[in-house]
Protein backbone atom coordinates (compact mmCIF):
# COMPACT_ATOMS: atom_id res chain seq x y z
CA UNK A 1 152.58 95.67 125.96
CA UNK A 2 151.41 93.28 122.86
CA UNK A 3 151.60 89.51 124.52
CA UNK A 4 153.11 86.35 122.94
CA UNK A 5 154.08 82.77 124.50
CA UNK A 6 156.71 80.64 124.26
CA UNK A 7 156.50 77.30 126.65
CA UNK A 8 159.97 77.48 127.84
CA UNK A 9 161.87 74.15 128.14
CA UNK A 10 165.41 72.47 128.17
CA UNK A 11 166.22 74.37 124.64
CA UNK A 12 166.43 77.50 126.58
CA UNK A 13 168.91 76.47 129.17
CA UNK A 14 171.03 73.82 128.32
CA UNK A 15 174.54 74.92 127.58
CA UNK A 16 176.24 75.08 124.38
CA UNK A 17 179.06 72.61 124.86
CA UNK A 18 179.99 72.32 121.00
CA UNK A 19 183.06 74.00 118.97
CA UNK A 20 181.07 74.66 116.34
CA UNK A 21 177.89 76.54 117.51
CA UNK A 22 175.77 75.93 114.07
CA UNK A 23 175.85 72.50 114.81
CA UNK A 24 174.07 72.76 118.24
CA UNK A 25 170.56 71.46 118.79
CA UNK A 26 167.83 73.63 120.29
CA UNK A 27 165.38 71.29 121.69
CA UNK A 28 161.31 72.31 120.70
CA UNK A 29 159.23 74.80 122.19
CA UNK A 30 155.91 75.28 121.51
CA UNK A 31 155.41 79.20 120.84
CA UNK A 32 152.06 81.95 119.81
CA UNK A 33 151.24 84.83 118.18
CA UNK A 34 147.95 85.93 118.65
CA UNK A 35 146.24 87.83 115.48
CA UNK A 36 145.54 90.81 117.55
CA UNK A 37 149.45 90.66 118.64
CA UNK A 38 150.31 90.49 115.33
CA UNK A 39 148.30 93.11 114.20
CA UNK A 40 149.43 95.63 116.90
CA UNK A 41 153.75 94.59 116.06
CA UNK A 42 152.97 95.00 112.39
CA UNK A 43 150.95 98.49 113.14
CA UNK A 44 154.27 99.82 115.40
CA UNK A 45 156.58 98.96 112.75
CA UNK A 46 154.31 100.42 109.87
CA UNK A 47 154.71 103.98 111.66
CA UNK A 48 158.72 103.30 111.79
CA UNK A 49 158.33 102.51 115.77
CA UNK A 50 160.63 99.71 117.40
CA UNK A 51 159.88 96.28 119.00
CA UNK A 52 161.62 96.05 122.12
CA UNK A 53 161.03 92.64 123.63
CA UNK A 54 161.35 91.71 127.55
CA UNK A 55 162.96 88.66 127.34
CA UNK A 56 165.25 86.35 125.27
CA UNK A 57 161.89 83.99 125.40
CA UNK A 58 159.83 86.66 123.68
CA UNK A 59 162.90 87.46 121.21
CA UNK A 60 162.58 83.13 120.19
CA UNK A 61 158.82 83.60 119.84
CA UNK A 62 159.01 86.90 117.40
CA UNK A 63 161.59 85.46 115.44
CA UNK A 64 159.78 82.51 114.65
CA UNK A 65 156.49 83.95 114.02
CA UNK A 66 157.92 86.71 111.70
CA UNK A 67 158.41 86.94 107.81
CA UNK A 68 161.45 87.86 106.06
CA UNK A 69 160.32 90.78 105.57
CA UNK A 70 159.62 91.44 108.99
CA UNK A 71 156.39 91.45 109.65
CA UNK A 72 154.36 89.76 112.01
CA UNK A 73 152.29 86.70 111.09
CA UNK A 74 149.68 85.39 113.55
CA UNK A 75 150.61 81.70 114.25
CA UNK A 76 151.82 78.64 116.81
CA UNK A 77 154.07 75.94 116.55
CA UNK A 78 157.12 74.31 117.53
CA UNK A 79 160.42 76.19 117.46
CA UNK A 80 163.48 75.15 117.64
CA UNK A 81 164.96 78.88 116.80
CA UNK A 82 168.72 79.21 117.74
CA UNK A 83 169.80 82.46 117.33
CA UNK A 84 174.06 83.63 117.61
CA UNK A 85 175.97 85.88 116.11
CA UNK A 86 175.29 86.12 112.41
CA UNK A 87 171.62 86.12 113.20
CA UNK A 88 169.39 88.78 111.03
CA UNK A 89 166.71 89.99 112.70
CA UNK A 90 163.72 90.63 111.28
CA UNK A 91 161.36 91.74 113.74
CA UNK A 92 163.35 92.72 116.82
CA UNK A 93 164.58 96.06 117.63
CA UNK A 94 166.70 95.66 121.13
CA UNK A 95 165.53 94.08 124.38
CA UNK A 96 165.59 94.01 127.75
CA UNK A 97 166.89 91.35 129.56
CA UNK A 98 168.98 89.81 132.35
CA UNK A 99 172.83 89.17 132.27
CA UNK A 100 172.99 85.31 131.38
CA UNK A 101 175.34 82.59 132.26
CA UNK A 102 178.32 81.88 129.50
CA UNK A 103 177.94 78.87 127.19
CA UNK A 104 174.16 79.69 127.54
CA UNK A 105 172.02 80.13 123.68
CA UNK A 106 170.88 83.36 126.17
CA UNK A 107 174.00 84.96 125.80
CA UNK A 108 174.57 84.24 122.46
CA UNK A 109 171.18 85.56 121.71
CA UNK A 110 172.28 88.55 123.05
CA UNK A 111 175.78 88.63 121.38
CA UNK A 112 173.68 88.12 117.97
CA UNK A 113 172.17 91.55 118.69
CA UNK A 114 174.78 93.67 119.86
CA UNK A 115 177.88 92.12 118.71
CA UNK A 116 180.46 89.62 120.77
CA UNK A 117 183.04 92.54 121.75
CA UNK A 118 180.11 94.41 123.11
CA UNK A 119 179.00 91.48 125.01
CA UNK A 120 182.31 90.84 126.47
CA UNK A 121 182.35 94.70 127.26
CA UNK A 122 178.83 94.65 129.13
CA UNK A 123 180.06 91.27 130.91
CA UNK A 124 183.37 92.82 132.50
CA UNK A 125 181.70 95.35 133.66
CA UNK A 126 178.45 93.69 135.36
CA UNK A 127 181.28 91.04 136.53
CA UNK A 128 183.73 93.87 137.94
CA UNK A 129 180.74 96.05 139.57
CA UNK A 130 179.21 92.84 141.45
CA UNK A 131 175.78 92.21 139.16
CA UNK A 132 173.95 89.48 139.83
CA UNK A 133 173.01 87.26 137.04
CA UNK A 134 170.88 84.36 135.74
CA UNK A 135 166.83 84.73 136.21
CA UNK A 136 166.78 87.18 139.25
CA UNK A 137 169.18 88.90 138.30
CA UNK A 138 170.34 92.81 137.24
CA UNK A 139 168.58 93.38 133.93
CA UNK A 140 170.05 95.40 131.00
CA UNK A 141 168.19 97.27 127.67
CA UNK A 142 170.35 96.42 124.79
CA UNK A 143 169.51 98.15 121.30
């Protein structure tokens, strides 16, 4: 496990209640990246290994703190990060994490990765075999 933070706040719940997702405002959240964090991600990927994160909050927090390139820089800030479909990720490899409500950035963060068809696929069927969902919730490992 290599740590990171993100102070979670409104950003990461409020619904998306716009046509036009691109025009949606995350609100800030402070995140960090420790240098020993960053050194650790950037040694996996060196040797071809994948970063699986626990947690859309995690997923925010690499995403902001890596290059273009992909690697891992050690820093904090604010983020506002918003990430649906269309997204390239540059750091993330797949991720495990709960089934989240619709109209949430969550589940768009998760459509990003995997595709909205595949989301809608993974939904019917936690919906259809009685999941539970939200923060306490059945968890899935998307990659």
């Amino acid at each position: 496990m290599i740590p990171v933070l993100l102070h979670v706040g409104l950003g990461t719940f409020r619904p998306v209640k716009v046509e036009d997702v691109t025009s949606h405002k995350m609100h800030s959240e402070y995140y960090s990246v420790s240098e020993e964090s960053a050194q650790r991600i950037n040694a996996v990927k060196a040797r071809g290994g994948r970063i699986i994160a626990v947690g859309t909050t995690s997923v925010r927090t690499l995403e902001s703190a890596a290059l273009e390139d992909g690697t891992m820089q050690a820093c904090s800030g604010d983020t506002e990060i918003f990430i649906y479909p269309g997204y390239r990720f540059k750091c993330v490899d797949a991720l495990i994490t709960n089934f989240h409500l619709p109209e949430s950035t969550l589940i768009m963060l998760v459509a990003a990765l995997v595709g909205k068809d595949k989301v809608l696929e993974l939904y019917n069927t936690a919906v259809k075999d009685g999941y539970r969902f939200f923060s306490f919730g059945d968890a899935m490992f998307i990659e």
